[in-house]
Structures are given as C-alpha cells and as structure tokens.
Protein backbone atom coordinates (compact mmCIF):
# COMPACT_ATOMS: atom_id res chain seq x y z
CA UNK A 1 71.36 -0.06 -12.96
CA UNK A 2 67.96 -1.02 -13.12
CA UNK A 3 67.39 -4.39 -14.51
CA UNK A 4 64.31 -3.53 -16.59
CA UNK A 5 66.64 -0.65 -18.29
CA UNK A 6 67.80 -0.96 -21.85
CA UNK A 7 71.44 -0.72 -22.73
CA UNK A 8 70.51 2.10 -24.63
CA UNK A 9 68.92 3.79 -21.08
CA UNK A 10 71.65 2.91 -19.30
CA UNK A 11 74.04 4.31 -22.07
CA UNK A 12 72.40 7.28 -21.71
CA UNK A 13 72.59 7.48 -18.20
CA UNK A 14 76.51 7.35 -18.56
CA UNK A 15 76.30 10.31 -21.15
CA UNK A 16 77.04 12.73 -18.39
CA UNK A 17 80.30 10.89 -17.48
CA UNK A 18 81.76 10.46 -21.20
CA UNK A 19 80.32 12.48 -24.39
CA UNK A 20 81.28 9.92 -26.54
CA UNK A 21 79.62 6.71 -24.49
CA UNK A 22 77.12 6.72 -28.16
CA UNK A 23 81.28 5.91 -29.82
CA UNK A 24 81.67 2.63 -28.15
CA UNK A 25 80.83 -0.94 -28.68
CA UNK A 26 79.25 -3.44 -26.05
CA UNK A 27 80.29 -6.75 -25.86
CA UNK A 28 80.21 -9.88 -23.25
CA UNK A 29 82.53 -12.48 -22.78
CA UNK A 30 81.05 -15.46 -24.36
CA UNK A 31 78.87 -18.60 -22.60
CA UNK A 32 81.41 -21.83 -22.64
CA UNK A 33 79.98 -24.28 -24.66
CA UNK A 34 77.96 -21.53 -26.66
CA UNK A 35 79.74 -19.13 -27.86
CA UNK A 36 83.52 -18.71 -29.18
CA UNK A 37 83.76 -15.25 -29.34
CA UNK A 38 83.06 -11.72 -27.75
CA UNK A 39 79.28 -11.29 -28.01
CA UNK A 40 78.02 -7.66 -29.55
CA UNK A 41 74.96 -6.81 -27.01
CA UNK A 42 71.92 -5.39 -28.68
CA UNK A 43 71.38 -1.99 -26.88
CA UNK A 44 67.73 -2.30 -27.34
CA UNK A 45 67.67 -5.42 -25.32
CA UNK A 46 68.36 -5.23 -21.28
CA UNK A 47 71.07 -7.25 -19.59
CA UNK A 48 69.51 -10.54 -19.29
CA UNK A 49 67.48 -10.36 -22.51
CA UNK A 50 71.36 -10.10 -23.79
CA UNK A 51 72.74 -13.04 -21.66
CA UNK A 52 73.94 -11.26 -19.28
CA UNK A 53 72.12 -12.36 -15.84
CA UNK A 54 72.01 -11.46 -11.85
CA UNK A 55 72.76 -14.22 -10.38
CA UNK A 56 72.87 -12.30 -7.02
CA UNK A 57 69.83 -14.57 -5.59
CA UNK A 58 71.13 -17.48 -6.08
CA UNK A 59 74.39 -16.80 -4.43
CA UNK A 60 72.91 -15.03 -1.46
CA UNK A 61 70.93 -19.10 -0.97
CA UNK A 62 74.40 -20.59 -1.59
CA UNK A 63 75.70 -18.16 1.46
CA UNK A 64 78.12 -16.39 -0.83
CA UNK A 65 78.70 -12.54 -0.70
CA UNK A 66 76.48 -10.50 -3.52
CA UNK A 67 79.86 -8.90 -4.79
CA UNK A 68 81.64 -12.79 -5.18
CA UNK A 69 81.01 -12.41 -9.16
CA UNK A 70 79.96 -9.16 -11.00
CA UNK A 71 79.55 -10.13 -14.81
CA UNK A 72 81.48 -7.38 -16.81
CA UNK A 73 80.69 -5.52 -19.99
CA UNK A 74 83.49 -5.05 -22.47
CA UNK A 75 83.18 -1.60 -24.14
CA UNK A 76 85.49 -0.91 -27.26
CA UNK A 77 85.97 2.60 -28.67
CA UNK A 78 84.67 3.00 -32.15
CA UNK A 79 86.78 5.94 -32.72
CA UNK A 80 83.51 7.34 -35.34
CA UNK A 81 84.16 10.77 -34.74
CA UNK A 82 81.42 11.51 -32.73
CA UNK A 83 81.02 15.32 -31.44
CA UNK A 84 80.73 15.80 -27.87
C-alpha cells in the first residue's frame, strides 16, 4: 500500500476482496513501554501517523532482508450487519 494512503483508502481498496471490510475493526499490537493494550487505529490517519512505521530503510543499512519484520494489523469483525 501506499504509505501516504489513509486506512480508510486502503480499506477501500480491499472492498473488492471482502464486502464487509467497512464491518471490521483495526487495531495494532501495542509499543512496550507505551501502551498495554491493542491500539484502535484511526482510519483517517495513515500507517505511521497511527504508529505503525516502515522500518524497511533502516534494515536494508543494518544488511537485513526487507521481509525480516512486517508489522501486522489486527482486524476484528464487528459483526454490525452490514449489507454487502
């Protein structure tokens, strides 16, 4: 996804793959030290305005492969019914 995309965007990119991607909730795993819990993203915000940050750079300069760590986003059904 493009980095300067929205959750919202890229939620709506996804539309085409699952009707009800709009019945889901987005979440992160949270920062140690920060946060205790599973963190709701705002889908108005991108990835790293929500914490959630490429770090690809800095492990290509550490000689590590781009793939070594892919953050993950936690999506939990809503079950609200939605229409598809």
């Amino acid at each position: 996804v493009c980095s300067e995309d929205s959750l919202e965007q890229i939620q709506s990119k996804y539309l085409m793959h699952n009707k009800h991607a709009a019945s889901y909730t987005w979440k992160r795993l949270p920062r140690p030290g920060v946060e205790k819990e599973m963190v709701v993203l705002d889908m108005k915000k991108t990835l790293e305005a929500n914490a959630v940050v490429d770090e690809s750079e800095e492990f290509e300069e550490l000689g590590l492969d781009d793939d070594y760590f892919i953050p993950s986003l936690h999506l939990y059904y809503k079950d609200d019914l939605t229409v598809a």
